[in-house]
N, C-alpha and C. Protein backbone atom coordinates (compact mmCIF):
# COMPACT_ATOMS: atom_id res chain seq x y z
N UNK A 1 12.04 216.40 142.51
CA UNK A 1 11.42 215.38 141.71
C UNK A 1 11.07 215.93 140.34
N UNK A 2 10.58 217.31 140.32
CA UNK A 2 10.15 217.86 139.09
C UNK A 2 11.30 217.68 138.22
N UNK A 3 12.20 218.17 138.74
CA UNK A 3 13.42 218.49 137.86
C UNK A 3 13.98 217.55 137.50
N UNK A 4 14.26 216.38 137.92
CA UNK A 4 14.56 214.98 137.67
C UNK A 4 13.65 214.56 136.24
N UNK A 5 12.23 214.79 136.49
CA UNK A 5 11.11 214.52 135.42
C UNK A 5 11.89 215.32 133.99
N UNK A 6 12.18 216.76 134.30
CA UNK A 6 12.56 217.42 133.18
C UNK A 6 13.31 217.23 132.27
N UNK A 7 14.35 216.64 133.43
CA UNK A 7 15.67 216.20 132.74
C UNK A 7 15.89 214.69 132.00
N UNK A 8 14.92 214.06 132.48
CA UNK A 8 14.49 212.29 131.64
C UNK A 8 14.07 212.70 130.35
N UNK A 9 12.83 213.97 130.41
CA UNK A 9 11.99 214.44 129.11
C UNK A 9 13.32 214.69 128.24
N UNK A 10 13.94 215.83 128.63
CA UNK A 10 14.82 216.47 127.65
C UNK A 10 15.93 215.10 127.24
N UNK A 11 16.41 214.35 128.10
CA UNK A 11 17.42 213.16 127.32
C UNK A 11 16.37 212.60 126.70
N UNK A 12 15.11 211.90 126.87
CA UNK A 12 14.37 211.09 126.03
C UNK A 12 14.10 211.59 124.82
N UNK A 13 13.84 213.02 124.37
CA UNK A 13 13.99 214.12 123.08
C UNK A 13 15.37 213.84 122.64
N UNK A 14 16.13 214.03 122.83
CA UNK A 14 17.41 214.25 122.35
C UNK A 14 18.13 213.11 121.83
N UNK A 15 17.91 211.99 122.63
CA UNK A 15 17.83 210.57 121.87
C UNK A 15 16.92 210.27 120.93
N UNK A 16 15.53 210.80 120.90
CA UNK A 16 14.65 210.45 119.89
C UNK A 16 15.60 211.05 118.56
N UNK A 17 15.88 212.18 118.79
CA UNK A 17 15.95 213.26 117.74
C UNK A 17 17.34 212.58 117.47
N UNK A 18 18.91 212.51 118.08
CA UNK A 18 19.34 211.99 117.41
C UNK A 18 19.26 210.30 116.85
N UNK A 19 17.95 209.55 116.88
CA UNK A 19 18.09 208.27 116.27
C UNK A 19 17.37 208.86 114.82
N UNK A 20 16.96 209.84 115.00
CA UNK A 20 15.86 210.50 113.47
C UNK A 20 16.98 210.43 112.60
N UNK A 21 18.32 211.64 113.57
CA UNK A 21 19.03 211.84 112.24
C UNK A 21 20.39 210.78 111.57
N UNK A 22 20.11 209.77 112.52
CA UNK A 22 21.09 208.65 112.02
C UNK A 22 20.28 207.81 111.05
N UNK A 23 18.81 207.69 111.60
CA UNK A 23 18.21 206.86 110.32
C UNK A 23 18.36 207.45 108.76
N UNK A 24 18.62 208.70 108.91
CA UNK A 24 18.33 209.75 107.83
C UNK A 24 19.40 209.33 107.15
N UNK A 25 20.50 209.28 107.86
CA UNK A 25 22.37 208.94 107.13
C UNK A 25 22.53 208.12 106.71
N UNK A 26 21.33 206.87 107.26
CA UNK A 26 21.82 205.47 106.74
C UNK A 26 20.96 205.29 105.79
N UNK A 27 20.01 205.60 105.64
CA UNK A 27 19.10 206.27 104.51
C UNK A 27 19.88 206.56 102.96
N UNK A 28 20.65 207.21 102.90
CA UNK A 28 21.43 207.61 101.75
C UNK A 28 22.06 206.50 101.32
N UNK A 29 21.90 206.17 99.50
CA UNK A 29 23.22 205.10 98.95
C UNK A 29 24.11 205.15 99.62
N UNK A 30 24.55 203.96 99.77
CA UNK A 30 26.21 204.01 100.24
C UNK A 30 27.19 204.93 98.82
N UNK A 31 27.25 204.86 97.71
CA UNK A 31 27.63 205.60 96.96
C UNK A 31 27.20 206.52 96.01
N UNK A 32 27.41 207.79 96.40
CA UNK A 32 26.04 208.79 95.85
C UNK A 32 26.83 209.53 94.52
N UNK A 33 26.09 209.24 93.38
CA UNK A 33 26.00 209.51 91.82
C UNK A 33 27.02 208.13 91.56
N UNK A 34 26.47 207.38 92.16
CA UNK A 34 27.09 206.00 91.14
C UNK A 34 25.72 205.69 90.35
N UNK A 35 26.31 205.34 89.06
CA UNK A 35 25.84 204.59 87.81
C UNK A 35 25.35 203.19 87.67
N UNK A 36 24.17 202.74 87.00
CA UNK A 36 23.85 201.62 87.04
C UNK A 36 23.22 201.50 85.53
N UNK A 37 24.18 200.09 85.23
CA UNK A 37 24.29 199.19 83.83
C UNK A 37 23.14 198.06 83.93
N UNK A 38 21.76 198.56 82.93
CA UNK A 38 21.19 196.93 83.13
C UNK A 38 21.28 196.67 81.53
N UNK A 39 20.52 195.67 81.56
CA UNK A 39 20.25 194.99 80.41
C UNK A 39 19.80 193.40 79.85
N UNK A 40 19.44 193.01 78.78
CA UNK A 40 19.04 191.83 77.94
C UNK A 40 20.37 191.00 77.04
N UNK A 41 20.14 189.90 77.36
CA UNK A 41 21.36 189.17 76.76
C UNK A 41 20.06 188.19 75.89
N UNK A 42 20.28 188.37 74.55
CA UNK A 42 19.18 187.85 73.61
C UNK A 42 20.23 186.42 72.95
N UNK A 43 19.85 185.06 72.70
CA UNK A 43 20.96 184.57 71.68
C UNK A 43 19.69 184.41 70.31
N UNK A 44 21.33 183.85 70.03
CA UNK A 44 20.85 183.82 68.03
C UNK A 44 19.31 183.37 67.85
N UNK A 45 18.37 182.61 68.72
CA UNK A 45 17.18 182.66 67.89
C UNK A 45 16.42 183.79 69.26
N UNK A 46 17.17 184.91 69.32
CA UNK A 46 16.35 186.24 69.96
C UNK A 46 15.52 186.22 71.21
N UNK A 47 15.64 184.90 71.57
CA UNK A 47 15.33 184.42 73.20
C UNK A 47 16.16 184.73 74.38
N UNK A 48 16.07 185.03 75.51
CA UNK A 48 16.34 185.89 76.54
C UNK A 48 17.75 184.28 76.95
N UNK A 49 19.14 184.70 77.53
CA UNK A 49 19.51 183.72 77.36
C UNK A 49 19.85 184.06 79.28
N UNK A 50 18.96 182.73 79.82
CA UNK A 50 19.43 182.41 81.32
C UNK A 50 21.01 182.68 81.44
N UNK A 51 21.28 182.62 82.97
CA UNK A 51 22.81 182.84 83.46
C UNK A 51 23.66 182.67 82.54
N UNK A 52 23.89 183.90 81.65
CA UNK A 52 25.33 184.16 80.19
C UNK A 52 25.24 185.06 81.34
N UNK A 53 27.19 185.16 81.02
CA UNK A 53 28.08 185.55 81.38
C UNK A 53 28.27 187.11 80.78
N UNK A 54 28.28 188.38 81.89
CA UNK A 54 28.73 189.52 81.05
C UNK A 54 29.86 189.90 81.59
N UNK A 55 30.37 190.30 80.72
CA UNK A 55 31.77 190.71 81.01
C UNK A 55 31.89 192.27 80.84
N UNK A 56 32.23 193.03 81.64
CA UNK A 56 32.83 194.43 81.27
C UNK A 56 33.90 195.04 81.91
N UNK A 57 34.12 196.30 81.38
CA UNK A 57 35.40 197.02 81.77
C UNK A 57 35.29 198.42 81.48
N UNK A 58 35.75 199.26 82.56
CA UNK A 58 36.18 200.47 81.91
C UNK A 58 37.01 200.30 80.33
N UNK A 59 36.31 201.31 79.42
CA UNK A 59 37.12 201.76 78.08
C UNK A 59 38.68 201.47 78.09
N UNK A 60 39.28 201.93 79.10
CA UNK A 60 40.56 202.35 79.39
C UNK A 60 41.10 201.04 79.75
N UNK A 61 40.18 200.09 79.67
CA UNK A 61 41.36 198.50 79.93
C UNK A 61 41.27 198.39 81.90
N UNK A 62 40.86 199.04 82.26
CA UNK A 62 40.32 199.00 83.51
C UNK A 62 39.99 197.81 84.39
N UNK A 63 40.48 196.94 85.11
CA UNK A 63 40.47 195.19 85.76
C UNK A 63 38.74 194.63 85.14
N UNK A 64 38.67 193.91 84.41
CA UNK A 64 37.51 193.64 83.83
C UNK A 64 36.70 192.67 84.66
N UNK A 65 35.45 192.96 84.66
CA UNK A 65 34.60 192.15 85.66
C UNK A 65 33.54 191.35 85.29
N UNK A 66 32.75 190.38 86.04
CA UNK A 66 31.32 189.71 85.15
C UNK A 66 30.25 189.63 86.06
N UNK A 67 29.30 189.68 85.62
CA UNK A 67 28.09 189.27 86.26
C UNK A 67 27.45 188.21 85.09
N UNK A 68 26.51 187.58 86.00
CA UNK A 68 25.32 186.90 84.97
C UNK A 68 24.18 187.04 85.21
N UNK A 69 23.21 186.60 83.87
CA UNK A 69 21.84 187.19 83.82
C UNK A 69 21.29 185.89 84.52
N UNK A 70 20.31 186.80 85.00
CA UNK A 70 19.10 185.63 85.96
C UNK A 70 18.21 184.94 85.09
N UNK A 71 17.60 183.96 85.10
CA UNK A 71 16.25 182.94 84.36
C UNK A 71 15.62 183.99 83.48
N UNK A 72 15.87 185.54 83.22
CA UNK A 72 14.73 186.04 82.27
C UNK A 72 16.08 186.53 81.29
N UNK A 73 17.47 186.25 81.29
CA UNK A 73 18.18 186.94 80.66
C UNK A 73 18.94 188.52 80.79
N UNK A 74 17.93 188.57 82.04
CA UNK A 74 18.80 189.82 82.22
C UNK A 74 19.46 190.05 83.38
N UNK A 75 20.30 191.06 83.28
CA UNK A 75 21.59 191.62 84.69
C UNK A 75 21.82 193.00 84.92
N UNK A 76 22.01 193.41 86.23
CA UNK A 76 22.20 194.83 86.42
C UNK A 76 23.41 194.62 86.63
N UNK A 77 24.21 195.65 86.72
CA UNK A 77 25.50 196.13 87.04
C UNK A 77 25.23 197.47 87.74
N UNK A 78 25.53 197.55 89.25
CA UNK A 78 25.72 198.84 89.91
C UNK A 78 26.98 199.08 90.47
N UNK A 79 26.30 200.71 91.35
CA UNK A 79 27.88 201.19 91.73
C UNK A 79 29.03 201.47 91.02
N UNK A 80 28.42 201.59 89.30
CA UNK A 80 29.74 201.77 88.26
C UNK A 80 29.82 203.38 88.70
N UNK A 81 31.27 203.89 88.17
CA UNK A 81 31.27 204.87 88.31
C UNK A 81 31.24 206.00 86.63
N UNK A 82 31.12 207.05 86.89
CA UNK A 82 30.89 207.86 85.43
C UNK A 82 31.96 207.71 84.47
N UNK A 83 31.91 206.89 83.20
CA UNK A 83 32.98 206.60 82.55
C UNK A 83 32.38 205.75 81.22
N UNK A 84 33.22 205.51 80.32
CA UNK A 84 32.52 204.81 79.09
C UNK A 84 33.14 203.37 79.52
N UNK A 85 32.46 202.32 79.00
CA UNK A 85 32.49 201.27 79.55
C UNK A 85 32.55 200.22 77.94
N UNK A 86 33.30 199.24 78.04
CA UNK A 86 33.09 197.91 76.84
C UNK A 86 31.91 196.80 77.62
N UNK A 87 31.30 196.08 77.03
CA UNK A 87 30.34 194.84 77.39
C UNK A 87 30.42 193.80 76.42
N UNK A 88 30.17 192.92 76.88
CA UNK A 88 30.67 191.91 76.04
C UNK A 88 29.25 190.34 76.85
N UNK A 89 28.70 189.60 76.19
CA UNK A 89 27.92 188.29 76.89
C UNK A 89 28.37 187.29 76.16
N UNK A 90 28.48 186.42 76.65
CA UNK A 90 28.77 185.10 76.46
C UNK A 90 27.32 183.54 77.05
N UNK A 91 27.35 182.90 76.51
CA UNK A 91 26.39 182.16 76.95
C UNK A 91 26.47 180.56 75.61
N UNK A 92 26.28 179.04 76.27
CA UNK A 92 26.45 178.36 75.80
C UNK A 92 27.02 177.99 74.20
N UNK A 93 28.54 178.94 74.47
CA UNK A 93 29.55 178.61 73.29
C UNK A 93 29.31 179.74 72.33
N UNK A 94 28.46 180.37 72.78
CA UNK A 94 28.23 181.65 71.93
C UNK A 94 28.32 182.94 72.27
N UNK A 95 29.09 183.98 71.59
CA UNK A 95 29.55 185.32 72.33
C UNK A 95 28.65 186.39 71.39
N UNK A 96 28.65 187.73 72.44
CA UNK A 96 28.21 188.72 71.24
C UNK A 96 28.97 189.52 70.92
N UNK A 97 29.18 190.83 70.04
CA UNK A 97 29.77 191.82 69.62
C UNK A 97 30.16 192.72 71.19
N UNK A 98 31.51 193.38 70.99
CA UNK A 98 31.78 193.99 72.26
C UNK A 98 31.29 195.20 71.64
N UNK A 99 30.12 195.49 72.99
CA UNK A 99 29.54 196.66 72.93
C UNK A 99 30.78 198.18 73.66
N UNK A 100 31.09 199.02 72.74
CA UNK A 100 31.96 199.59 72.89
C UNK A 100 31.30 200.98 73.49
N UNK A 101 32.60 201.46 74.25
CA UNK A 101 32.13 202.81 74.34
C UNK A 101 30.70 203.45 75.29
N UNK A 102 29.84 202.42 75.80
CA UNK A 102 28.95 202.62 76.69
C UNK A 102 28.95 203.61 77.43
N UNK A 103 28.30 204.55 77.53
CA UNK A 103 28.81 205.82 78.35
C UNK A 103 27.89 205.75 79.11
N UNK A 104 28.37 206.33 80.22
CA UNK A 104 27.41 205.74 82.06
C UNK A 104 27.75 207.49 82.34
N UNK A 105 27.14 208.40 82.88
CA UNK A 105 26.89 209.95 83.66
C UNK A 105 26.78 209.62 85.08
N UNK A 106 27.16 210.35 85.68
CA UNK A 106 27.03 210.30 87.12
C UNK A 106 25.42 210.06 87.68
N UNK A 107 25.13 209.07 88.22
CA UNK A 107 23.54 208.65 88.49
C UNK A 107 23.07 208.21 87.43
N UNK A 108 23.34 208.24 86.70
CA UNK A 108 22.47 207.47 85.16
C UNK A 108 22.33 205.79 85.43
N UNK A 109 20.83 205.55 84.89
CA UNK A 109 20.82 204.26 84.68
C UNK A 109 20.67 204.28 83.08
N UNK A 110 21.42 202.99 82.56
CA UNK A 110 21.32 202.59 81.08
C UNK A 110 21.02 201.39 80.59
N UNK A 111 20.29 201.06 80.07
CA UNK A 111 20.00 199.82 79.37
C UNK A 111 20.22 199.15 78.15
N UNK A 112 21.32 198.37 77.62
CA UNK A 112 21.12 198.30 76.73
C UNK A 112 20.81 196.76 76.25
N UNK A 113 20.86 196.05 74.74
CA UNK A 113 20.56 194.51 74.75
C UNK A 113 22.06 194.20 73.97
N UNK A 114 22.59 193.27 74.54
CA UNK A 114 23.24 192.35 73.60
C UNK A 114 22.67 191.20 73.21
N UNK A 115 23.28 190.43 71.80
CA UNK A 115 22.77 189.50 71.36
C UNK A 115 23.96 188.56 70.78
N UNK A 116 23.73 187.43 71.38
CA UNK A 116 24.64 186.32 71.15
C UNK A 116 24.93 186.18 69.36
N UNK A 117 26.19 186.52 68.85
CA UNK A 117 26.29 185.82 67.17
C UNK A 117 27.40 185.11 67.06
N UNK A 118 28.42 184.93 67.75
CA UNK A 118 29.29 184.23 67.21
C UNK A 118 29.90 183.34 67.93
N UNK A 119 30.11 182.25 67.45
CA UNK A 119 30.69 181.03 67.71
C UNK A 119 31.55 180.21 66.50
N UNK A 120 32.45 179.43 67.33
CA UNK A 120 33.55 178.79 65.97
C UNK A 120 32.55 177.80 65.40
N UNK A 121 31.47 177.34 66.08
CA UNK A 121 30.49 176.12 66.03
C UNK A 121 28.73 176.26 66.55
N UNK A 122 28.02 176.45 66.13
CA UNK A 122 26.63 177.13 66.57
C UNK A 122 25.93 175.69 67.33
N UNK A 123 26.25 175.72 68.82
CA UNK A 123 25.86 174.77 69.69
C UNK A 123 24.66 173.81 69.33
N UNK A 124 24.05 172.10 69.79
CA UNK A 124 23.24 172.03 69.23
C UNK A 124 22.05 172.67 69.93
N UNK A 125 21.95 173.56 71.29
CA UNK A 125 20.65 174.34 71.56
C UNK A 125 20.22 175.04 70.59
N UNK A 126 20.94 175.95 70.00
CA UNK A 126 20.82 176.65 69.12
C UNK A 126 20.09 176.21 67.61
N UNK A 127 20.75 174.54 67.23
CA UNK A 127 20.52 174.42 65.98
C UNK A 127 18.90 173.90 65.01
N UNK A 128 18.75 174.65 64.18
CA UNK A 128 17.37 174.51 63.74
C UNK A 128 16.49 174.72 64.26
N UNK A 129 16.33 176.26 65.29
CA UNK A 129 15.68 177.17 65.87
C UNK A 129 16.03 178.59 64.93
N UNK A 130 14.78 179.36 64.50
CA UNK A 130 14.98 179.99 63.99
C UNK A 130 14.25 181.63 64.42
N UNK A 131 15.02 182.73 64.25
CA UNK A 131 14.62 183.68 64.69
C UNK A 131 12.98 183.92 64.21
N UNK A 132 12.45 184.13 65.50
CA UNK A 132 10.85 184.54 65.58
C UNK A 132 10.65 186.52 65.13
């Protein structure tokens, strides 16, 4: 009977111990020294612009991708990997300057702002609002 007892103890340890070290594994990013892109999408009168469209890409022309900013204007981008990157926002008929060259380091987070200026036609949200 003793030995029966011993041998429950020692599997009940050994299961404890390996669920420790699986929590530990799942614990870790799924991708370790990936990069993360946030940032502010401002338009022409310098107000935070809800769900605009960002667009980016690896430098290198790399399959280009988008996210959009949430109700405060802004968006993360994760899981990029270490590389210089173009950005570009878009938001009601109005685009900004492609932010070039963005350079992302292995684990780095970066922030930067774009700001809506150009359009063939300055929407009427936009018109006769003036930068604060």
């Amino acid at each position: 009977m003793r030995r029966s007892f011993q041998g429950s103890v020692i599997l009940i340890l050994t299961l404890v111990a390996g669920l420790a070290v699986t929590s530990s594994v799942q614990a870790e990013p799924q991708r370790k020294g990936t990069s993360t892109l946030t940032g502010l999408v401002l338009g022409p009168d310098d107000k935070p612009v809800p769900h605009a469209a960002v667009s980016y890409q690896s430098s290198g022309g790399n399959a280009p991708h988008a996210v959009h900013t949430d109700v405060h204007g802004r968006f993360r981008i994760t899981k990029l990997t270490a590389d210089n990157y173009d950005v570009r926002a878009s938001g009601r008929g109005v685009f900004s300057e492609w932010e070039k060259n963005v350079t992302l380091h292995r684990g780095q987070t970066r922030e930067i702002t774009l700001r809506l200026v150009y359009a063939k036609k300055i929407p009427k949200s936009y018109v006769g609002k003036k930068p604060q």
